[in-house]
N, C-alpha and C. Protein backbone atom coordinates (compact mmCIF):
# COMPACT_ATOMS: atom_id res chain seq x y z
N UNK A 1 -30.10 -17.44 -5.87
CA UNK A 1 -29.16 -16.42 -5.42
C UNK A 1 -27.83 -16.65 -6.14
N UNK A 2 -27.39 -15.78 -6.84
CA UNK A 2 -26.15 -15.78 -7.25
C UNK A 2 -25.12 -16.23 -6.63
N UNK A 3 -23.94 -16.71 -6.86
CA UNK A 3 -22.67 -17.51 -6.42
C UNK A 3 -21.26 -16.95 -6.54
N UNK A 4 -21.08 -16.20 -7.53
CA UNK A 4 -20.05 -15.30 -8.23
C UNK A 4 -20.47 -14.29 -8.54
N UNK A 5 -19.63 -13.01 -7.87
CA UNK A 5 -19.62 -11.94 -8.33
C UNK A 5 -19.62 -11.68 -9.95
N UNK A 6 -20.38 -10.44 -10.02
CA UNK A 6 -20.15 -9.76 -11.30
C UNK A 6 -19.20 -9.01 -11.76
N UNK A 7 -18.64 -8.28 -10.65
CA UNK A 7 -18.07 -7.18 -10.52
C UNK A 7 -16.48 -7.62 -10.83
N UNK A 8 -16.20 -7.66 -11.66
CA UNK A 8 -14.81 -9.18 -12.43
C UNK A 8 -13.78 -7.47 -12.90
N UNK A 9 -12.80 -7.77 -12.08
CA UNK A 9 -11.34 -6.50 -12.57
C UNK A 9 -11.06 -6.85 -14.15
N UNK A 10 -10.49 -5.56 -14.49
CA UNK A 10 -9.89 -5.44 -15.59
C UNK A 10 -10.23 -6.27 -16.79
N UNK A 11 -11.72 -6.00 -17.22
CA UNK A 11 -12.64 -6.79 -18.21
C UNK A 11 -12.30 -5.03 -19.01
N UNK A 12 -12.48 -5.55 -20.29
CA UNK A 12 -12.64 -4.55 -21.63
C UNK A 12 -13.86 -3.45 -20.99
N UNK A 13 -14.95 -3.66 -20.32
CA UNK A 13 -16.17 -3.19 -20.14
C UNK A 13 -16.25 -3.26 -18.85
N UNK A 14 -17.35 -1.95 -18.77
CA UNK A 14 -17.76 -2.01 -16.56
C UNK A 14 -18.45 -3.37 -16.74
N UNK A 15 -19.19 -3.58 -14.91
CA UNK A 15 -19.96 -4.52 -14.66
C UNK A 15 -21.32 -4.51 -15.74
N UNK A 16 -21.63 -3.49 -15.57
CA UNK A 16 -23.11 -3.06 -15.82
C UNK A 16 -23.12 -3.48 -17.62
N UNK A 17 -22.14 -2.72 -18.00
CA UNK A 17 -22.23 -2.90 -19.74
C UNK A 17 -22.19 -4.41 -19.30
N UNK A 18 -21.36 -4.95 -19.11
CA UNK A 18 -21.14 -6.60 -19.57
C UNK A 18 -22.54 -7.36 -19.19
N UNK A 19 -23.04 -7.07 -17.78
CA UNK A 19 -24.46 -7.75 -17.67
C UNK A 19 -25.73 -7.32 -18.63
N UNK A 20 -25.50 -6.41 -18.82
CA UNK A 20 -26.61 -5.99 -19.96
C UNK A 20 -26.78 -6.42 -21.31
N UNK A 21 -25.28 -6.45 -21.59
CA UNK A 21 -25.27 -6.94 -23.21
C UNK A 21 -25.36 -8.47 -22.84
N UNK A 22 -25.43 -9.20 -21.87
CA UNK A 22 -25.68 -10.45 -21.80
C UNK A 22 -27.29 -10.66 -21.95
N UNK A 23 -27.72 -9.70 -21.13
CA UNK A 23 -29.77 -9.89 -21.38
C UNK A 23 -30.12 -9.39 -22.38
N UNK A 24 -29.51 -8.33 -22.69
CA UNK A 24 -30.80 -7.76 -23.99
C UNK A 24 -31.64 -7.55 -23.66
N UNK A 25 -32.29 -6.99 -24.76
CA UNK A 25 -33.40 -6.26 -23.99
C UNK A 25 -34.54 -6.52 -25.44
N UNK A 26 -36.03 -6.56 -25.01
CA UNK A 26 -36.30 -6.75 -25.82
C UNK A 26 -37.40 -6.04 -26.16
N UNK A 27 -37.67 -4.92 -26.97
CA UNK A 27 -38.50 -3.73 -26.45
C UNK A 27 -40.04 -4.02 -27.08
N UNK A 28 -40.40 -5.20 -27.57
CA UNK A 28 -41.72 -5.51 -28.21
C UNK A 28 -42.31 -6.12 -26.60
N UNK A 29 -41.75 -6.27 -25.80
CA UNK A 29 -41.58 -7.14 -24.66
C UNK A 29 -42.72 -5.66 -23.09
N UNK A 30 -43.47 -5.51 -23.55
CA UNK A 30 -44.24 -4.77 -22.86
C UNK A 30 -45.06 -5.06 -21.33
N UNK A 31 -44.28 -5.74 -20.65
CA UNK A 31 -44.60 -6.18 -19.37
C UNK A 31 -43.90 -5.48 -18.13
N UNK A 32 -44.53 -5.82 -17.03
CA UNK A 32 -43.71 -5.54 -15.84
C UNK A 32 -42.84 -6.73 -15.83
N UNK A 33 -42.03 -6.22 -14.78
CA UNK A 33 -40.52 -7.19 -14.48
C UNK A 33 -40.78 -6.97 -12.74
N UNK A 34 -40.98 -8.35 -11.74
CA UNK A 34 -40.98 -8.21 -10.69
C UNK A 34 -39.60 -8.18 -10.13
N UNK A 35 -39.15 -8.14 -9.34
CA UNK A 35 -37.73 -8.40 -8.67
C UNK A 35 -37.38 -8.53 -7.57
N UNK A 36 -36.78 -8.98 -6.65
CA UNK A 36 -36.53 -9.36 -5.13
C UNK A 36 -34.93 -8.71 -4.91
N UNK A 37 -35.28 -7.46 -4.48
CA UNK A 37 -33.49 -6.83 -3.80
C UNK A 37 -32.85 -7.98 -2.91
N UNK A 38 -32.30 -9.17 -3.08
CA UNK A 38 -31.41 -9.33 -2.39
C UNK A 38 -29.78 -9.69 -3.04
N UNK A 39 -29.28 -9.82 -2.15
CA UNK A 39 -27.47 -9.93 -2.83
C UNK A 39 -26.77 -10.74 -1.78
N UNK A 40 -25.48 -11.17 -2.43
CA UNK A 40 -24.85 -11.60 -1.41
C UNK A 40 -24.13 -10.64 -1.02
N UNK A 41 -23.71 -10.40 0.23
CA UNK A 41 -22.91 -8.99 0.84
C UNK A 41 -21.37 -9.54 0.70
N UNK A 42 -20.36 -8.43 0.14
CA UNK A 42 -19.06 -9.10 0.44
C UNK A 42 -18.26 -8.60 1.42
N UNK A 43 -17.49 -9.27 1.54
CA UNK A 43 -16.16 -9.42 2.60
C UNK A 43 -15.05 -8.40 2.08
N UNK A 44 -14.68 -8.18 1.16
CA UNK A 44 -13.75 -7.23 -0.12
C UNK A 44 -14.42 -6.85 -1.34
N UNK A 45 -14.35 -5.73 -1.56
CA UNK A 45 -14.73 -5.14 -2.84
C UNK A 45 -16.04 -4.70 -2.92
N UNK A 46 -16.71 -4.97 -4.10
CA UNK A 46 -18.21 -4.54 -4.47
C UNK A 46 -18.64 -5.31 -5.62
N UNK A 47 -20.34 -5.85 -5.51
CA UNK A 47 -20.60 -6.23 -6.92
C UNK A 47 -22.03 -5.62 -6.85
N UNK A 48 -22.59 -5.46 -7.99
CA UNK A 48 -23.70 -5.12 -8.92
C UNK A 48 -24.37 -6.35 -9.31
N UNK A 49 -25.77 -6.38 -8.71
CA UNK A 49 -26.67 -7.75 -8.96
C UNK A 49 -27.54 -7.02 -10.06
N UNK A 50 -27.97 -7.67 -10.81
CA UNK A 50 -28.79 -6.88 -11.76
C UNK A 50 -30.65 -7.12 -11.09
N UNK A 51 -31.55 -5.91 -11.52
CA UNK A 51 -32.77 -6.26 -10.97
C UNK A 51 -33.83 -6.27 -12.01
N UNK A 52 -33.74 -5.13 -13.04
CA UNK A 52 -34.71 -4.89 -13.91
C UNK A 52 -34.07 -3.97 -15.03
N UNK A 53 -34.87 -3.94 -16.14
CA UNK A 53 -34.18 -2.61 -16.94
C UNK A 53 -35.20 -2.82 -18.09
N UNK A 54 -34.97 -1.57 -18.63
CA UNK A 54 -36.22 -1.19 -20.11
C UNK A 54 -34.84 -0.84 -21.07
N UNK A 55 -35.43 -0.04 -22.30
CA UNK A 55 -34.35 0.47 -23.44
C UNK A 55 -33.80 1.39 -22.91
N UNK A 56 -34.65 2.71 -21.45
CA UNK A 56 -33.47 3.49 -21.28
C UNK A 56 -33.20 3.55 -19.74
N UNK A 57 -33.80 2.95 -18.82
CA UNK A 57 -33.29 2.52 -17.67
C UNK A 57 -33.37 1.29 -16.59
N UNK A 58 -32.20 1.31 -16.57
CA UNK A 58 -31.96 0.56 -15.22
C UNK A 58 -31.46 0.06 -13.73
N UNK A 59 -31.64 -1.05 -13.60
CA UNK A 59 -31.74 -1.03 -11.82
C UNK A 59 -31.12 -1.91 -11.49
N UNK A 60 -30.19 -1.77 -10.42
CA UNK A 60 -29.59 -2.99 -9.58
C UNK A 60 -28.99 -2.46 -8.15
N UNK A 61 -28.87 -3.61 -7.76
CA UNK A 61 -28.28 -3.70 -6.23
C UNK A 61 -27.27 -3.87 -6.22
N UNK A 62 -26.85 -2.52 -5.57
CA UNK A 62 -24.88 -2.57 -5.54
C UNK A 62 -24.73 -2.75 -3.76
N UNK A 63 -23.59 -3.62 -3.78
CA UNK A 63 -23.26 -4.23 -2.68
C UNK A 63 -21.74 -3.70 -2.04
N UNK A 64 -21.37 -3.11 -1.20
CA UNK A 64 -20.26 -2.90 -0.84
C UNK A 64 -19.64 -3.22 0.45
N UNK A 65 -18.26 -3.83 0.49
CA UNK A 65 -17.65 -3.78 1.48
C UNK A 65 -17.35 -2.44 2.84
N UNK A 66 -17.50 -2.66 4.06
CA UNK A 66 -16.33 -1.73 4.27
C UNK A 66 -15.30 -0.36 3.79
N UNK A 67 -15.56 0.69 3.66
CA UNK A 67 -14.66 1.41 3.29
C UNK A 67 -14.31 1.05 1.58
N UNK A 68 -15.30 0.72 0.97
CA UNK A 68 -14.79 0.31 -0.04
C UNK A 68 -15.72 1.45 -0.84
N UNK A 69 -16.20 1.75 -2.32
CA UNK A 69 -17.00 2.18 -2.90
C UNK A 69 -16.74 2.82 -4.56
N UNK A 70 -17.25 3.85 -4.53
CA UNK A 70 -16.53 4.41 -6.38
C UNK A 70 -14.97 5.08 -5.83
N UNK A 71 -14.49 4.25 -6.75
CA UNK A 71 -13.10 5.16 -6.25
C UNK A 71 -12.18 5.94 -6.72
N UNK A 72 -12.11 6.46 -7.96
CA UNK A 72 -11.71 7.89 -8.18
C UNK A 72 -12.88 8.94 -8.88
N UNK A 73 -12.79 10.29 -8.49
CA UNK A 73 -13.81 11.11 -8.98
C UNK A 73 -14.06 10.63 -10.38
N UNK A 74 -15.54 10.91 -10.95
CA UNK A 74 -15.73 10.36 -12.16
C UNK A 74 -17.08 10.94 -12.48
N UNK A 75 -17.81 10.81 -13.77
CA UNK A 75 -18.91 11.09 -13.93
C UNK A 75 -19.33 10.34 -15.12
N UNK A 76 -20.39 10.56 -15.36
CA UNK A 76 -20.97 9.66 -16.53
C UNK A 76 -21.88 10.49 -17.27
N UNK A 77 -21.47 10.53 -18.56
CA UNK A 77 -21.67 11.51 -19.48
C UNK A 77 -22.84 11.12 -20.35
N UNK A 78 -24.36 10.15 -20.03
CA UNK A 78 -25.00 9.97 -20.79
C UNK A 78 -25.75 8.99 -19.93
N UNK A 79 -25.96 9.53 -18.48
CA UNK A 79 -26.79 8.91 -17.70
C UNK A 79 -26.84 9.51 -16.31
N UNK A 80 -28.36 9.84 -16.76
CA UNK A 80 -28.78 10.26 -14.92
C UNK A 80 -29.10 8.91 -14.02
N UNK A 81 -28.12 9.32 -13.00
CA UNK A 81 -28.39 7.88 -12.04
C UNK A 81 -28.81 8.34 -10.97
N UNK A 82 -29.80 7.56 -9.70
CA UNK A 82 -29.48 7.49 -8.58
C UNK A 82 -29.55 6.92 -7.44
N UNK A 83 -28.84 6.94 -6.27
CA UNK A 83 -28.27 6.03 -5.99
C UNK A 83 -29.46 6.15 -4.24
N UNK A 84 -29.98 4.97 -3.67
CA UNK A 84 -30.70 5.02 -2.56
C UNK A 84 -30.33 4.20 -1.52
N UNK A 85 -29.94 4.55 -0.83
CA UNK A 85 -29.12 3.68 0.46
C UNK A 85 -30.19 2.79 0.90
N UNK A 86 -30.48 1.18 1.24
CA UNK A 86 -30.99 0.49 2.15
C UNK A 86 -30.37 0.13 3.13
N UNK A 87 -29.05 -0.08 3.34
CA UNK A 87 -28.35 -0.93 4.53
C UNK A 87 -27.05 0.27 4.93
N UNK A 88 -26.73 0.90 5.99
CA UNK A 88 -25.56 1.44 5.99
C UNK A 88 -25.28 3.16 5.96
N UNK A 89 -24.39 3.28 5.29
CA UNK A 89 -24.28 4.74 4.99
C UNK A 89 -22.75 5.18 4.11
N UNK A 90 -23.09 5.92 2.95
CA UNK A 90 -22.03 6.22 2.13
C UNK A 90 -22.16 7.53 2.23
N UNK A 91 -20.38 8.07 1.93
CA UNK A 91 -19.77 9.49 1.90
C UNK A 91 -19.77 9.84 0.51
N UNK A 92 -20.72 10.77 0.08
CA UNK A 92 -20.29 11.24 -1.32
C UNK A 92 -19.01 12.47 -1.47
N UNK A 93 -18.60 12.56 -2.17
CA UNK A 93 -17.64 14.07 -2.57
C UNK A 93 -17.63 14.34 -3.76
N UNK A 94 -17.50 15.33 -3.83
CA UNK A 94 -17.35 16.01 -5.07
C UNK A 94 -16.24 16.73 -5.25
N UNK A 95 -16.35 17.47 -6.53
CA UNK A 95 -15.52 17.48 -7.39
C UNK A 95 -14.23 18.86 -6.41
N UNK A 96 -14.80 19.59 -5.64
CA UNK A 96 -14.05 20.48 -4.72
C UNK A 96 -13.85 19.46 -3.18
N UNK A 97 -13.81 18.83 -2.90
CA UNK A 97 -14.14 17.86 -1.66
C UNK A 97 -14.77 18.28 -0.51
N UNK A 98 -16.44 18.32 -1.50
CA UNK A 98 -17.66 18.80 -0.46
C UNK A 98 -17.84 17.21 -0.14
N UNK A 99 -18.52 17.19 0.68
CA UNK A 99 -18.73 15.47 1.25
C UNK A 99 -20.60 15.56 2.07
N UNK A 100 -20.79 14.69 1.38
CA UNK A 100 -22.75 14.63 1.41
C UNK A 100 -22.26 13.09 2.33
N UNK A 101 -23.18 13.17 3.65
CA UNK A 101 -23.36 11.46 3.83
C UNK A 101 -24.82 11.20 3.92
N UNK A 102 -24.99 9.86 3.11
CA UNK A 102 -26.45 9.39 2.95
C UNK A 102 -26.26 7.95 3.25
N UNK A 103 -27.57 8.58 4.35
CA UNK A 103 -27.69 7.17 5.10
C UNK A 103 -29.25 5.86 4.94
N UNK A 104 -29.39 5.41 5.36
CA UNK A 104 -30.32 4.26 5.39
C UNK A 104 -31.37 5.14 5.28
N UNK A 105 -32.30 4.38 3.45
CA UNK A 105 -34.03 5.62 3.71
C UNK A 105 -34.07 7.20 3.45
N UNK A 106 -32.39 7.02 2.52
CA UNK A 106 -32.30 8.41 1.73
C UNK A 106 -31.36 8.27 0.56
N UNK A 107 -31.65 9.26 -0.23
CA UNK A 107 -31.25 8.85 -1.82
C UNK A 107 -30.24 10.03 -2.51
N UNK A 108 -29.14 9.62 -3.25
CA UNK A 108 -28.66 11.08 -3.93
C UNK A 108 -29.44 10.96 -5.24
N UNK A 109 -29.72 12.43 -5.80
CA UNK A 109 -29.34 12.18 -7.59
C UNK A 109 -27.98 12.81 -8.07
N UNK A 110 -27.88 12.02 -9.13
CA UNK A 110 -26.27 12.36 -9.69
C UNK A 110 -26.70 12.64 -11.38
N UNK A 111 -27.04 13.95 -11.92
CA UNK A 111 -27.36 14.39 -13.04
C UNK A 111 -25.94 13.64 -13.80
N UNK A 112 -26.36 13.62 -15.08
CA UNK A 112 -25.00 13.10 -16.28
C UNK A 112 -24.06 14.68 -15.92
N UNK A 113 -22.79 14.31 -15.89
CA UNK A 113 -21.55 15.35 -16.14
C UNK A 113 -21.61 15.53 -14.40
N UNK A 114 -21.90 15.15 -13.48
CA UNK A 114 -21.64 15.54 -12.23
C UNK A 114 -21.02 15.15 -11.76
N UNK A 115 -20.02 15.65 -11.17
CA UNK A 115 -18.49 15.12 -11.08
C UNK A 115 -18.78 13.95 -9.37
N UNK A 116 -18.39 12.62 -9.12
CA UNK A 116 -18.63 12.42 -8.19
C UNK A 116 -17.36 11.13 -7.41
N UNK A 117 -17.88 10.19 -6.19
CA UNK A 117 -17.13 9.58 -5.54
C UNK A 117 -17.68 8.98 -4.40
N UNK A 118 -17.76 7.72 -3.68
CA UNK A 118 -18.16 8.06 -2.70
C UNK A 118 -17.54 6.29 -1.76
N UNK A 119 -17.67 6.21 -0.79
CA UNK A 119 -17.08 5.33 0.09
C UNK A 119 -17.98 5.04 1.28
N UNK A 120 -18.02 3.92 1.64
CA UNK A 120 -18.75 2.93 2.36
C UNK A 120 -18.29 3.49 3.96
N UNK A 121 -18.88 4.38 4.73
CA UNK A 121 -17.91 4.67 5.98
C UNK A 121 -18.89 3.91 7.05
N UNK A 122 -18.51 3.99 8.68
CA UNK A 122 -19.39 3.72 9.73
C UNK A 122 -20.10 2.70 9.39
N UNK A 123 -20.29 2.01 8.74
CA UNK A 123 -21.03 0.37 8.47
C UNK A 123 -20.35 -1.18 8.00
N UNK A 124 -21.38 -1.83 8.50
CA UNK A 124 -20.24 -2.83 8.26
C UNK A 124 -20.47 -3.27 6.54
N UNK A 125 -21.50 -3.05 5.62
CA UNK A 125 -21.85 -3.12 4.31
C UNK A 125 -22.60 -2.26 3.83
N UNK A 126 -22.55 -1.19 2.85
CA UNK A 126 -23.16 -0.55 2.26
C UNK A 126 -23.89 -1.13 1.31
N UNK A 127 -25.19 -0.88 0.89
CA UNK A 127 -25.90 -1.57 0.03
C UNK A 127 -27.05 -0.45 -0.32
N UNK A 128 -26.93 -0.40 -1.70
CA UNK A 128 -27.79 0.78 -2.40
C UNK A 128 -28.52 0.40 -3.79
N UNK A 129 -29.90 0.33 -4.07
CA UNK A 129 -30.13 0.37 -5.14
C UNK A 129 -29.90 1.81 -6.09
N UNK A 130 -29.40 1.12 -7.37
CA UNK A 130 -29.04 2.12 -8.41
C UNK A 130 -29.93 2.18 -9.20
N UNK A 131 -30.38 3.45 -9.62
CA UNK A 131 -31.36 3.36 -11.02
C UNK A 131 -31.02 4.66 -11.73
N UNK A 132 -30.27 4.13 -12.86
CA UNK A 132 -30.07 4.93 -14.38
C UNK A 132 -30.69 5.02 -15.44
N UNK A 133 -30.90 6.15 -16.14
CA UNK A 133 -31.88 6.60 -17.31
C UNK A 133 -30.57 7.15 -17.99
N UNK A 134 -31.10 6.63 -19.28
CA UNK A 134 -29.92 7.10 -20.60
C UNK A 134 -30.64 8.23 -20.93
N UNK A 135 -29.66 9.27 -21.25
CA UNK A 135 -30.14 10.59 -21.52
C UNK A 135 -30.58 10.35 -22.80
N UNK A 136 -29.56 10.04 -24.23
CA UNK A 136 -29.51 10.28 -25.79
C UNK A 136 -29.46 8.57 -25.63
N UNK A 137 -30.54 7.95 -26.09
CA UNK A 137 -30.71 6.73 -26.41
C UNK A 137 -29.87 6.50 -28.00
N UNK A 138 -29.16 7.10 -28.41
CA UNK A 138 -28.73 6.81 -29.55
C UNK A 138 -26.90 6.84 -29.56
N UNK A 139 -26.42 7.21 -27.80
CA UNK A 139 -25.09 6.66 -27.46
C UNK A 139 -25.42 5.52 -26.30
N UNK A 140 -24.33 5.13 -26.29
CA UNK A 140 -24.12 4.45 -24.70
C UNK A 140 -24.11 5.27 -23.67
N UNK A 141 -24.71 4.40 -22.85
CA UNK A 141 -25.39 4.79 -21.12
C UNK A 141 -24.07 4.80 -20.34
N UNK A 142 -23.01 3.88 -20.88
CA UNK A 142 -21.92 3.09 -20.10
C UNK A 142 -20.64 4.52 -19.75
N UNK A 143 -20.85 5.75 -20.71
CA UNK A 143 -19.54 6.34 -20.39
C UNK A 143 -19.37 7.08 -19.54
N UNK A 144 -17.93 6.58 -18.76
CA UNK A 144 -17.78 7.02 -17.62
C UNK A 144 -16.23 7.80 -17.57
N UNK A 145 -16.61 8.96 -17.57
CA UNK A 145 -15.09 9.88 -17.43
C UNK A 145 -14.40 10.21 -16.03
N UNK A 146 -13.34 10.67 -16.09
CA UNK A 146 -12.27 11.12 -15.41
C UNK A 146 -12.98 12.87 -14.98
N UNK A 147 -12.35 13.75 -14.27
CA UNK A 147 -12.43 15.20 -14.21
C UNK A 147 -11.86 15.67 -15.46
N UNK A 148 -10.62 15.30 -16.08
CA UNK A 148 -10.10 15.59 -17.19
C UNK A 148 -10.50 15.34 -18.32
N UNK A 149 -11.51 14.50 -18.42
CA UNK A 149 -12.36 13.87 -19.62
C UNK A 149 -11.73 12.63 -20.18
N UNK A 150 -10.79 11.68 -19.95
CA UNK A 150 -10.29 11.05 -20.11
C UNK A 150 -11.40 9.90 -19.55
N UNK A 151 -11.31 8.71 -20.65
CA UNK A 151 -12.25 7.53 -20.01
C UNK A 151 -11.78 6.66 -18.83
N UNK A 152 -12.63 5.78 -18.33
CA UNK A 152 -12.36 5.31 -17.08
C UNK A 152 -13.51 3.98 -17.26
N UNK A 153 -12.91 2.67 -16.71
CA UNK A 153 -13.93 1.70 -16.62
C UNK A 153 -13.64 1.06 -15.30
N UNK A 154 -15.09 0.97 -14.73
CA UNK A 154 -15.40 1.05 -13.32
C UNK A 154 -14.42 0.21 -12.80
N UNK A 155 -14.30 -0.46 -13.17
CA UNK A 155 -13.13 -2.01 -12.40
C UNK A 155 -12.51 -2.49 -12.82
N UNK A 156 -11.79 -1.07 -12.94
CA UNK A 156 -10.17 -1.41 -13.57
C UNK A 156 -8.86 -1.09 -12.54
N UNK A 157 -7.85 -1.28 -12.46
CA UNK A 157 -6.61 -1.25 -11.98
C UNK A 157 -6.59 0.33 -11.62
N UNK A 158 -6.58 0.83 -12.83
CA UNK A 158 -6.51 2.30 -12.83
C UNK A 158 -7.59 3.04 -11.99
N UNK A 159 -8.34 2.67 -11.52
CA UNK A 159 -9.53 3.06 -10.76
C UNK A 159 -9.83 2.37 -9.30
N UNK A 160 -8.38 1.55 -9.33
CA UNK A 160 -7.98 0.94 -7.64
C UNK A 160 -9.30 0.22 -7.28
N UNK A 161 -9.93 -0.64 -8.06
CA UNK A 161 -10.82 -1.67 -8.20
C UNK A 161 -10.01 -2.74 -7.07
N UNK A 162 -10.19 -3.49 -6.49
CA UNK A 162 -9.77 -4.71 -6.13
C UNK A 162 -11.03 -6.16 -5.86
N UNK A 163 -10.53 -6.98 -6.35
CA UNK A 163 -11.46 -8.05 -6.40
C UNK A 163 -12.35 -8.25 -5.62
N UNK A 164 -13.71 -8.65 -6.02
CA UNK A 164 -14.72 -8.80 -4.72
C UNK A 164 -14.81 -10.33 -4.12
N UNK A 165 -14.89 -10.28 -2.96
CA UNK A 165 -14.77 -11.70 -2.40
C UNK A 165 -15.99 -11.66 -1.36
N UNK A 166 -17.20 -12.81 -1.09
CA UNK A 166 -18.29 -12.51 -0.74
C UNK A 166 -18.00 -13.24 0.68
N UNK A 167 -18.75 -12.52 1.47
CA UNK A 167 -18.57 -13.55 3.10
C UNK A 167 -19.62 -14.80 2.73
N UNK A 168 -19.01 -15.94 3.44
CA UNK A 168 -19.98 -16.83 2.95
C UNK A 168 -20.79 -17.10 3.95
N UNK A 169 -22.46 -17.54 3.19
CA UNK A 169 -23.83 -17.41 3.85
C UNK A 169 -24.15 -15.81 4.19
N UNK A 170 -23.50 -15.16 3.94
CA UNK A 170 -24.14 -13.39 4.24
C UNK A 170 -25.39 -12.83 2.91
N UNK A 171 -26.40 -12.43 3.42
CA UNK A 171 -27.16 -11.82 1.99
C UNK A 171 -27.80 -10.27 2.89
N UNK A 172 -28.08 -10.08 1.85
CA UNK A 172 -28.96 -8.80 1.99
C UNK A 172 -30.20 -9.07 1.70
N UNK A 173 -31.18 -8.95 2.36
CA UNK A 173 -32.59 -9.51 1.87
C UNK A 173 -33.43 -8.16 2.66
């Protein structure tokens, strides 16, 4: 079980790019990949455990605090993701502030260019597996815009990221 968050503020790159370009990937590599969803749950913030991934998608367990979650509208321009609640319940909104809540044993999809947001409400930890497919395997999966088109990286200052800090002995299993 992991010890330290991934989910590290104001790095050049999101979580996800940085864990990925750490594994590589290796596409002669034609096997299944088993995996065990668990995480440590935190106390502040959010992190991304990694679970599995091929050349154009992948999977992990995102972990959230409290009232915590994606936090300014955003979209991602070269990846269909989506997102399936196991523990809890998150508020999505969109880009007019329609508000979807999905709870435990239900899933959004979030097509590439769909403007989105969403926050950890009524629970004490939100916890959702993510699974993304790169649309054009010949850009990055990683870009993530503003409404204005302006870039944005997940856990940054500018995107009111704040550090994740894990309760200790808590997991998600």
């Amino acid at each position: 079980m992991k010890t330290a968050p991934d989910h590290l503020l104001d790095q050049p790159t999101g979580t996800m790019e940085r864990v990925m370009s750490k594994i590589g990937f290796d596409p002669e590599a034609k096997k299944p990949t088993v995996f065990t969803m668990e995480c440590p749950l935190p106390a502040q913030g959010n992190d991304r455990t990694y679970m599995a991934h091929t050349d154009r998608l992948t999977v992990f367990l995102n972990a959230y605090s409290p009232n915590d979650g994606e936090n300014l509208l955003h979209t991602h321009t070269n990846e269909d993701h989506s997102f399936i609640v196991l523990a809890g319940t998150a508020e999505f909104v969109g880009p007019n502030g329609e508000k979807t809540r999905v709870s435990k044993h239900q899933g959004i999809m979030l097509p590439r260019n769909c403007l989105y947001t969403f926050t950890a409400v009524d629970c004490d930890n939100l916890v959702m597996i993510r699974v993304g497919a790169t649309v054009d395997a010949s850009k990055s999966p990683y870009g993530r815009v503003l409404k204005d088109g302006s870039p944005l990286v997940g856990n940054s200052k500018e995107n009111n990221a704040i550090p994740c800090v894990f309760k200790p002995g808590a997991y998600f299993r």
